[in-house]
Protein backbone atom coordinates (compact mmCIF):
# COMPACT_ATOMS: atom_id res chain seq x y z
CA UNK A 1 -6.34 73.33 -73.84
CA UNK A 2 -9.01 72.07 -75.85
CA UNK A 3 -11.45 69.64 -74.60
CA UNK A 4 -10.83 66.02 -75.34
CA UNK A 5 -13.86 64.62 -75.99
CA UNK A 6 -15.51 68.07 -77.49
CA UNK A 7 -18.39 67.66 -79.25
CA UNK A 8 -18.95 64.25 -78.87
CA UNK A 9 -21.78 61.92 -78.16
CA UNK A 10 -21.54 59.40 -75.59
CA UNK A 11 -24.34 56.89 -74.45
CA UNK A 12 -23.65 55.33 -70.77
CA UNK A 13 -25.11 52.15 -69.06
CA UNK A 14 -26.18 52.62 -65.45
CA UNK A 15 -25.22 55.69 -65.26
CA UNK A 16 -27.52 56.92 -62.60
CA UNK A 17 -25.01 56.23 -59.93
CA UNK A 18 -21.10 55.19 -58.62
CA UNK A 19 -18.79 54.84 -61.51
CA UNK A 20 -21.28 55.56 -64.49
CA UNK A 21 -22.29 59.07 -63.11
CA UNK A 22 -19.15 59.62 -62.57
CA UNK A 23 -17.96 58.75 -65.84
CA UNK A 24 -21.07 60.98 -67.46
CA UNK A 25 -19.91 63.91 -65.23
CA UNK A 26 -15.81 63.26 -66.37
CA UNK A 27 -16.98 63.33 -70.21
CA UNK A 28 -19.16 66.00 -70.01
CA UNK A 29 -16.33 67.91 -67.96
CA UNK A 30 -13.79 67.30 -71.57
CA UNK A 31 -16.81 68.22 -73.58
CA UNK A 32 -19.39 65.57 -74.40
CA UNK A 33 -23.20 65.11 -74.85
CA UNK A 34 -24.29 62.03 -72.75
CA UNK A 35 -27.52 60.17 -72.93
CA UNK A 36 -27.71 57.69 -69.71
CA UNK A 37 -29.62 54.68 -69.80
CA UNK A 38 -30.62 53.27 -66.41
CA UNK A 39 -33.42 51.33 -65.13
CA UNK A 40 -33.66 53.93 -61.72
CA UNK A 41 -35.50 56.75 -63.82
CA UNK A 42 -34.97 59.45 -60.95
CA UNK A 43 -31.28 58.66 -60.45
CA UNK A 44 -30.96 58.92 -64.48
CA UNK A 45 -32.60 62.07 -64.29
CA UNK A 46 -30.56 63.03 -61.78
CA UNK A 47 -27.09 62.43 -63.75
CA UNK A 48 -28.37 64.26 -67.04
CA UNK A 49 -29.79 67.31 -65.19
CA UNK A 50 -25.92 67.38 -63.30
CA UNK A 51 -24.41 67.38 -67.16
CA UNK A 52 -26.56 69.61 -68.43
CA UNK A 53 -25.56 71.93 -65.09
CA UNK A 54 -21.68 71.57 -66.81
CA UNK A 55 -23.18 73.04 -70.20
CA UNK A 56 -23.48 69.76 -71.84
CA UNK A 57 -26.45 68.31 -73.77
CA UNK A 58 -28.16 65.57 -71.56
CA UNK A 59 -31.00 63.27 -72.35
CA UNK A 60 -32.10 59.76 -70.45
CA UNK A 61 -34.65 56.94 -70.72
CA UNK A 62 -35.61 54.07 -68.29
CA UNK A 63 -33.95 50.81 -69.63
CA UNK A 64 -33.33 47.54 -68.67
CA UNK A 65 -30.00 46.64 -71.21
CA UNK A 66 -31.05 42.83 -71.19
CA UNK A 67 -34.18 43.49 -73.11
CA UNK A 68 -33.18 43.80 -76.86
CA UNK A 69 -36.08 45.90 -77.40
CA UNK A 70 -35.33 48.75 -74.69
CA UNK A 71 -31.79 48.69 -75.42
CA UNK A 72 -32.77 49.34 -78.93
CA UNK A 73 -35.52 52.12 -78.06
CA UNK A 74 -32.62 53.75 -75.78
CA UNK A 75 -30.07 53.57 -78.93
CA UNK A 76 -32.89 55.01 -81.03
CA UNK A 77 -33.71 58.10 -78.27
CA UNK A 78 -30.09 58.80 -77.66
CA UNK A 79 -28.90 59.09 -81.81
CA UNK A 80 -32.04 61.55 -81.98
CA UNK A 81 -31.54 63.62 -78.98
CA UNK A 82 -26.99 63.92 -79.96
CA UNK A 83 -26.93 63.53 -83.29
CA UNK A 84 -24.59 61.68 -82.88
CA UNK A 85 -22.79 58.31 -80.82
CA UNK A 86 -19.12 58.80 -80.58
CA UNK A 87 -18.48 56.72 -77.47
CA UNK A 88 -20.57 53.42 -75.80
CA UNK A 89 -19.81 52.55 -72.03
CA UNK A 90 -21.18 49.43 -71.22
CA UNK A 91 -21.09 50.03 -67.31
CA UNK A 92 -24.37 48.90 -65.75
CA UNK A 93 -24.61 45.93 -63.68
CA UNK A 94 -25.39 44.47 -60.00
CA UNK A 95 -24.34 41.66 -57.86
CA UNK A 96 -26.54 38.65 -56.09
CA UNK A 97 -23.00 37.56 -54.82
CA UNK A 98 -23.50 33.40 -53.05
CA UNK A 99 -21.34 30.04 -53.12
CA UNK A 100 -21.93 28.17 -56.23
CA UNK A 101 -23.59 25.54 -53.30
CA UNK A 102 -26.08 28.10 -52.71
CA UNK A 103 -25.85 30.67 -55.72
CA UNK A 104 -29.62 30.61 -57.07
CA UNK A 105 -30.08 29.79 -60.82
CA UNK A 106 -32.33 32.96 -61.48
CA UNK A 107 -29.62 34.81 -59.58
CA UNK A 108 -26.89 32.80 -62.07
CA UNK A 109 -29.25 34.06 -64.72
CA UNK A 110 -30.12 37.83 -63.99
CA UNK A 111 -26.36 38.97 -62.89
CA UNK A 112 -25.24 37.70 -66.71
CA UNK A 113 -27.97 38.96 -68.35
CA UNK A 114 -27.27 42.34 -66.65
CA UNK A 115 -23.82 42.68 -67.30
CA UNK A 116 -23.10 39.99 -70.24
CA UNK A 117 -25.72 40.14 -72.53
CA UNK A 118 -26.35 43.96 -71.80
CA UNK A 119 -22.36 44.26 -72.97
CA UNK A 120 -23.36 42.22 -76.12
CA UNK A 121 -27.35 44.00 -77.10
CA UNK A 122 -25.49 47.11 -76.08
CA UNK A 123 -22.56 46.67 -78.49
CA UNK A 124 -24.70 45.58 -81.07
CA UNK A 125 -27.24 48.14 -81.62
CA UNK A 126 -24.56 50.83 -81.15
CA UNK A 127 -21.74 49.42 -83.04
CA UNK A 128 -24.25 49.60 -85.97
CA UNK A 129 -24.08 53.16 -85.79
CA UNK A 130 -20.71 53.75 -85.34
CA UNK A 131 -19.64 51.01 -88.22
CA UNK A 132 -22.19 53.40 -90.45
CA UNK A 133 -20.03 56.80 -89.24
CA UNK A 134 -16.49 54.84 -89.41
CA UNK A 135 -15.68 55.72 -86.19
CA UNK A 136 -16.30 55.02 -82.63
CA UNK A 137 -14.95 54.07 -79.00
CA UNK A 138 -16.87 51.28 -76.87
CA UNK A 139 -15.50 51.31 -73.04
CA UNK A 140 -16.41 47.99 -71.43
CA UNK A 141 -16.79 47.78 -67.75
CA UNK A 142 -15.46 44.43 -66.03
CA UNK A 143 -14.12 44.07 -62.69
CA UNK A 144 -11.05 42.17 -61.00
CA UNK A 145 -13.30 39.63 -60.07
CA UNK A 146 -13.29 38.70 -63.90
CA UNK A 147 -9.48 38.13 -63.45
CA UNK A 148 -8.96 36.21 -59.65
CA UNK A 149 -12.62 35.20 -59.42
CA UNK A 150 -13.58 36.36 -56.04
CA UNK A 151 -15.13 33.88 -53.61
CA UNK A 152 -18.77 33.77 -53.45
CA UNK A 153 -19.01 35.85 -56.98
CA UNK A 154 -19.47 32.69 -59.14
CA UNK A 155 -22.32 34.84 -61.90
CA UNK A 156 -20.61 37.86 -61.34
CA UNK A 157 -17.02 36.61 -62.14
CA UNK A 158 -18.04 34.56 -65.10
CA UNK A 159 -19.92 37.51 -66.32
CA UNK A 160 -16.85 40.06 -66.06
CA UNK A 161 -14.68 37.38 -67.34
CA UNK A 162 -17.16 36.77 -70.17
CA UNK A 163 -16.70 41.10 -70.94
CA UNK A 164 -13.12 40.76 -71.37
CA UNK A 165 -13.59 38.29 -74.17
CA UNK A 166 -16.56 39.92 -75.65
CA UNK A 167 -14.11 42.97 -75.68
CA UNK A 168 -11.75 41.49 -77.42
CA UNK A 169 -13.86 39.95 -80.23
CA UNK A 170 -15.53 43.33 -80.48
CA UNK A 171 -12.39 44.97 -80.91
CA UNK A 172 -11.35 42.32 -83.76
CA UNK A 173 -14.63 42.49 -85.59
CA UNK A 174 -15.08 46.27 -85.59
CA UNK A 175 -11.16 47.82 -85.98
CA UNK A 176 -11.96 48.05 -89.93
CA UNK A 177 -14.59 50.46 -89.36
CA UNK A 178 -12.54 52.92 -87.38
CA UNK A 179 -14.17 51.38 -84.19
CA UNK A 180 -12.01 50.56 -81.04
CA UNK A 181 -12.81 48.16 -77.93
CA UNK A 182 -11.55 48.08 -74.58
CA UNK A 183 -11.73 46.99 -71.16
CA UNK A 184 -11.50 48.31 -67.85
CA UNK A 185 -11.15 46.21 -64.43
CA UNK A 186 -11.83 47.89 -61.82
CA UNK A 187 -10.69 46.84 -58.21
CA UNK A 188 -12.06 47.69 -54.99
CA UNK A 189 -13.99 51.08 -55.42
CA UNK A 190 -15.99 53.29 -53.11
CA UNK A 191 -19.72 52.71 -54.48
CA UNK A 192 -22.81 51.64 -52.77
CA UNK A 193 -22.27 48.19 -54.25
CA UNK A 194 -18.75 47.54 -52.07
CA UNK A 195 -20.01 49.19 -48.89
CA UNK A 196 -22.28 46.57 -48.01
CA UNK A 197 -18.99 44.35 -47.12
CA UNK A 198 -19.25 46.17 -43.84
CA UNK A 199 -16.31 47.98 -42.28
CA UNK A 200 -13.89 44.83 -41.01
CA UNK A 201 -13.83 43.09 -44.26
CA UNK A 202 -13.28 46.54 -46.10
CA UNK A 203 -10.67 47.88 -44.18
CA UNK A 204 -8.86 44.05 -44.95
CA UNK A 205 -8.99 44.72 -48.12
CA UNK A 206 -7.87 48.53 -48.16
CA UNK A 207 -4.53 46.80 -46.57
CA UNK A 208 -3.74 44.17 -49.37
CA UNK A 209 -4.00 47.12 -51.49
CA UNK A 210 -0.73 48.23 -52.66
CA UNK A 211 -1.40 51.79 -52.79
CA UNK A 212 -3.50 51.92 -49.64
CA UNK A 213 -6.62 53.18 -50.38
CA UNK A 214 -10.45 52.42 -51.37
CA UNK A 215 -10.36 53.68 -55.17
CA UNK A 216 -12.58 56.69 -56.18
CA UNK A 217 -15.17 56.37 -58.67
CA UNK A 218 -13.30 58.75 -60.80
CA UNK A 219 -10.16 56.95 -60.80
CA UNK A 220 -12.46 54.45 -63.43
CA UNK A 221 -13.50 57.37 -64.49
CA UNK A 222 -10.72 59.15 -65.68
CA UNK A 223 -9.44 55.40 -67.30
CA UNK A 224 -12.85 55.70 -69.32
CA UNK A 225 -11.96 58.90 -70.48
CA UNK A 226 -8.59 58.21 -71.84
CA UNK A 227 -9.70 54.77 -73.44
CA UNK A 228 -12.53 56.59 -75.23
CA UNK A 229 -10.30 59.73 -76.25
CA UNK A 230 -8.15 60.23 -79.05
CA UNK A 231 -5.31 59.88 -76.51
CA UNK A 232 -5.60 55.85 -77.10
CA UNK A 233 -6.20 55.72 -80.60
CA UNK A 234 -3.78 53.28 -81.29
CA UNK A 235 -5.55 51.02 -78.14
CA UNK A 236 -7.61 48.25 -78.95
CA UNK A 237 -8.47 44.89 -77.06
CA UNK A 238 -6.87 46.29 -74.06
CA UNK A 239 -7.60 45.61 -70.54
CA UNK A 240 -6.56 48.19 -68.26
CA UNK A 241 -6.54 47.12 -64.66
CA UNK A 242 -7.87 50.22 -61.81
CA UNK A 243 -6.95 48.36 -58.65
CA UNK A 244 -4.25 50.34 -56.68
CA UNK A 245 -1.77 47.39 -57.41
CA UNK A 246 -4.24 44.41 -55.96
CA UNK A 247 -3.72 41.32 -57.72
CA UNK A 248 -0.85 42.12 -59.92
């Protein structure tokens, strides 16, 4: 069986660990060139040199994807090096989780520039590209919190929240030029990010999970792949839920 995504170009945010290496490693797996942007230049490194070890062009560059002008250096380096930008996942992102009593306005401020306006200068300086080739897939990386708003998660919600609409607009605003938009919310997933919950509070949440276990960084994964395949060309605007059944 041929390889789905053969051939293809695909530029990843924060892809130097959890759910965007694994996403790099899934696409280059069905055939894809990935570029990785992430501001951890050894962990970027990292990823690339492990797709270029499944026979896969690779290429990275330090970026931080709320800076317009590194985003658009990154865009630049990663048409040059593929040829070619098929697919965008907009995946990187962090937490400085606090009640809104206590929440920190700089924190307020760097969690949505991270994950919001990255989403958006991301989007941008890519979907100019793919408008120009009349095709492309953008994979947008939200989280359940976006949906229930978790407690204490007051930027982080707003700015996963705020990804589902800017999905949505992007997928209105670009499905003329061949382009497609979607959305993925991810539940509770083994990374380094949900580990620090400790063992009580994760094992709580393991049990109001309908299917009964911590998801797997490639279960996102292998959503990514199918949203930005031709498998779901007739997807657009979705928002495709990777919880194990929490918060149906």
């Amino acid at each position: 069986m041929e390889a789905i995504l053969r051939d293809r170009g695909a530029l990843i945010t924060g892809a130097g660990s959890g759910i965007g290496r694994a996403v790099a490693l899934r696409f280059a797996e069905e055939g894809a060139d990935v570029f990785v942007l992430d501001l951890n230049d050894a962990a970027a490194r990292e990823t690339a040199d492990l797709v270029t070890a499944l026979g896969r062009r690779a290429g990275w560059v330090r970026a931080d994807v709320s800076d317009a002008g590194q985003v658009g250096a990154g865009v630049e380096a990663a048409a040059a090096q593929l040829g070619r930008v098929d697919v965008l996942v907009n995946n990187a992102g962090l937490t400085r989780d606090a009640t809104i009593g206590k929440l920190r306005e700089a924190d307020w401020d760097l969690v949505l520039n991270v994950h919001l306006k990255g989403t958006f200068l991301c989007t941008q300086a890519v979907g100019a590209l793919m408008r120009a080739a009349g095709r492309g897939a953008i994979v947008n990386i939200s989280s359940i919190s976006g949906k229930v708003g978790n407690f204490g998660q007051a930027n982080y919600a707003a700015a996963k929240a705020g990804i589902v609409a800017l999905t949505k607009v992007t997928a209105r605003e670009y499905a003329r030029f061949g382009v497609r938009a979607n959305a993925i919310q991810p539940g509770l997933i083994d990374t380094a990010m949900t580990r620090v919950m400790g063992e009580e509070a994760l094992a709580q949440r393991v049990k109001d999970t309908p299917l009964g276990r911590i998801g797997r960084p490639e279960d996102v994964a292998n959503a990514a792949l199918f949203l930005a395949s031709d498998l779901a060309s007739f997807i657009t605007g979705a928002v495709l839920e990777v919880t194990g059944g929490r918060y149906m």
